[in-house]
Protein backbone atom coordinates (compact mmCIF):
# COMPACT_ATOMS: atom_id res chain seq x y z
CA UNK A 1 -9.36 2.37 1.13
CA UNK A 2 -10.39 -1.27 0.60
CA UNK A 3 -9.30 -4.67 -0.67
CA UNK A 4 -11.29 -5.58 -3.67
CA UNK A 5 -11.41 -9.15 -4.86
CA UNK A 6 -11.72 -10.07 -8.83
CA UNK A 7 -14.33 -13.04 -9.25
CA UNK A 8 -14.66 -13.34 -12.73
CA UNK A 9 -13.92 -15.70 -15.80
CA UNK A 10 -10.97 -13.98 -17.55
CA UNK A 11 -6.97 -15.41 -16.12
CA UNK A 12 -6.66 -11.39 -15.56
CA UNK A 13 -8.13 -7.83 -15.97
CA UNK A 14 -6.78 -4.64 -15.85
CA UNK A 15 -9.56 -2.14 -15.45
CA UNK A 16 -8.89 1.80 -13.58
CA UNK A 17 -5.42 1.19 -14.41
CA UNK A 18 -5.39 -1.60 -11.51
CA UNK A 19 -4.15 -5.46 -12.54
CA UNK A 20 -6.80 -7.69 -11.15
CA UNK A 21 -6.12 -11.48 -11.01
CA UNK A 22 -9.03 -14.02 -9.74
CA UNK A 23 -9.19 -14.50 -5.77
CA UNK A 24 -6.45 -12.25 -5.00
CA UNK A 25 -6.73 -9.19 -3.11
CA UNK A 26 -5.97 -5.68 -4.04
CA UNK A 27 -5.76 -2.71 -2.28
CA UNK A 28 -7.55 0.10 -3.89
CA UNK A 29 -7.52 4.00 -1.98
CA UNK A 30 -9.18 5.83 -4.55
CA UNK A 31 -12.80 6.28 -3.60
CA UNK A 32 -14.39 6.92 -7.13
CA UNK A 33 -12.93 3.63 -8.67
CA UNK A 34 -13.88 1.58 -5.24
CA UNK A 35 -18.12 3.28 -5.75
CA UNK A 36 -17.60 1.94 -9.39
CA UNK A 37 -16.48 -1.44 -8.11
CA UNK A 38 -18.88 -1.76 -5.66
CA UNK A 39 -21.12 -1.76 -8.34
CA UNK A 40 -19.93 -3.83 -10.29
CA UNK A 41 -21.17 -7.73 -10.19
CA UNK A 42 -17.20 -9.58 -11.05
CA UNK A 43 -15.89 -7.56 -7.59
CA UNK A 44 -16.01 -7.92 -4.00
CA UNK A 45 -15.40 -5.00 -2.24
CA UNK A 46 -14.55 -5.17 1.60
CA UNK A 47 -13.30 -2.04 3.67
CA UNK A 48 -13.31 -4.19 7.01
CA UNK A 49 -11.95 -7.22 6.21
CA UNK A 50 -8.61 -8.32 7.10
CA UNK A 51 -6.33 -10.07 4.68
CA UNK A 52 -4.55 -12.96 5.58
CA UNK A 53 -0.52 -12.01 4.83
CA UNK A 54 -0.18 -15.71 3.34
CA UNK A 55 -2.82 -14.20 0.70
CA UNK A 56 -0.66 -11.57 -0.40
CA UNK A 57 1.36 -11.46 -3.25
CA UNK A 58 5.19 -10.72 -2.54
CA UNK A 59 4.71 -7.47 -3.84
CA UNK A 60 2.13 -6.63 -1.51
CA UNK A 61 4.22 -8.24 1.03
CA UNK A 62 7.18 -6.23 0.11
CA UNK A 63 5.28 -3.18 0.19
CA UNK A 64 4.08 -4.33 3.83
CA UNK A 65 7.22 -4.37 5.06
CA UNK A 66 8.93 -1.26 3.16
CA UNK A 67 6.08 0.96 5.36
CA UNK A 68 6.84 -1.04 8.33
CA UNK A 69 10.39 -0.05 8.02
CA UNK A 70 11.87 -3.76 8.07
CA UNK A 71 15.18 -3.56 6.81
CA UNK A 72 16.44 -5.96 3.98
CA UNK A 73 12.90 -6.92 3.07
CA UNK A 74 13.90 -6.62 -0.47
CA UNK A 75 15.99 -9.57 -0.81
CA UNK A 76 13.23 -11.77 1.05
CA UNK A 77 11.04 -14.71 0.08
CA UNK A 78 7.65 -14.93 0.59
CA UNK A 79 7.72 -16.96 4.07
CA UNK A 80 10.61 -14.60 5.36
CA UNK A 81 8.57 -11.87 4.81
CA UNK A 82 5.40 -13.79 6.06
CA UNK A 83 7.40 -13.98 9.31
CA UNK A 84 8.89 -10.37 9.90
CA UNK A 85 5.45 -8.84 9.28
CA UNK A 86 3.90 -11.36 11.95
CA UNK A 87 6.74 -10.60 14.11
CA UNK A 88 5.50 -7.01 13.78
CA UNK A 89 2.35 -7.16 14.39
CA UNK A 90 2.52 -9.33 17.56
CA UNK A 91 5.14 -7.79 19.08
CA UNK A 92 7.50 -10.03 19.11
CA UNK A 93 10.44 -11.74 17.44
CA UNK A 94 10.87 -13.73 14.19
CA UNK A 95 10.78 -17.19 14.12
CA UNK A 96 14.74 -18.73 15.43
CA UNK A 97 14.43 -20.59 11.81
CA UNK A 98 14.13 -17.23 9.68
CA UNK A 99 17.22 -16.79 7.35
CA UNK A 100 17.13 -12.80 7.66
CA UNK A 101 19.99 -10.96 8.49
């Protein structure tokens, strides 16, 4: 499993049945399509590195939060979710501004 990056030309690609956009992040897990990326020169392909949440699209984001088992994250905007994951992942509570129920 690792996020793969789309640096081309073209406004998007779909290629392994996997949307690519430029400079955003996706998370590929199968292993044959990430050897094939790895080779190929319009993809960066990074197993280690960490994506910023603000970097993820709000499906990503959603997705985030459906495996975290954060409830309402459907009905959530970007910075909401933003905020819940963080909460998450440091331990502690959401922001006092955060509009989620």
């Amino acid at each position: 499993m690792a996020y793969v990056t789309y640096r081309g030309k073209n406004a998007s690609l779909r290629l392994y049945s996997i949307r690519f956009e430029p400079a955003k992040p996706v998370l590929v897990e199968d292993s044959v399509v990430l050897e094939k990326l790895h080779e190929h020169p319009d993809f960066e392909v990074n197993a280690e590195k960490v994506i910023p949440l603000e970097d993820l699209t709000v499906p990503q984001l959603k997705d985030k939060a459906k495996k975290a088992g954060i409830e309402g994250f459907a009905d959530m905007k970007k910075p909401e979710l933003i905020n819940e994951l963080k909460a998450l992942e440091g331990g502690g509570v959401p922001d006092a501004d955060s509009n989620t129920p």
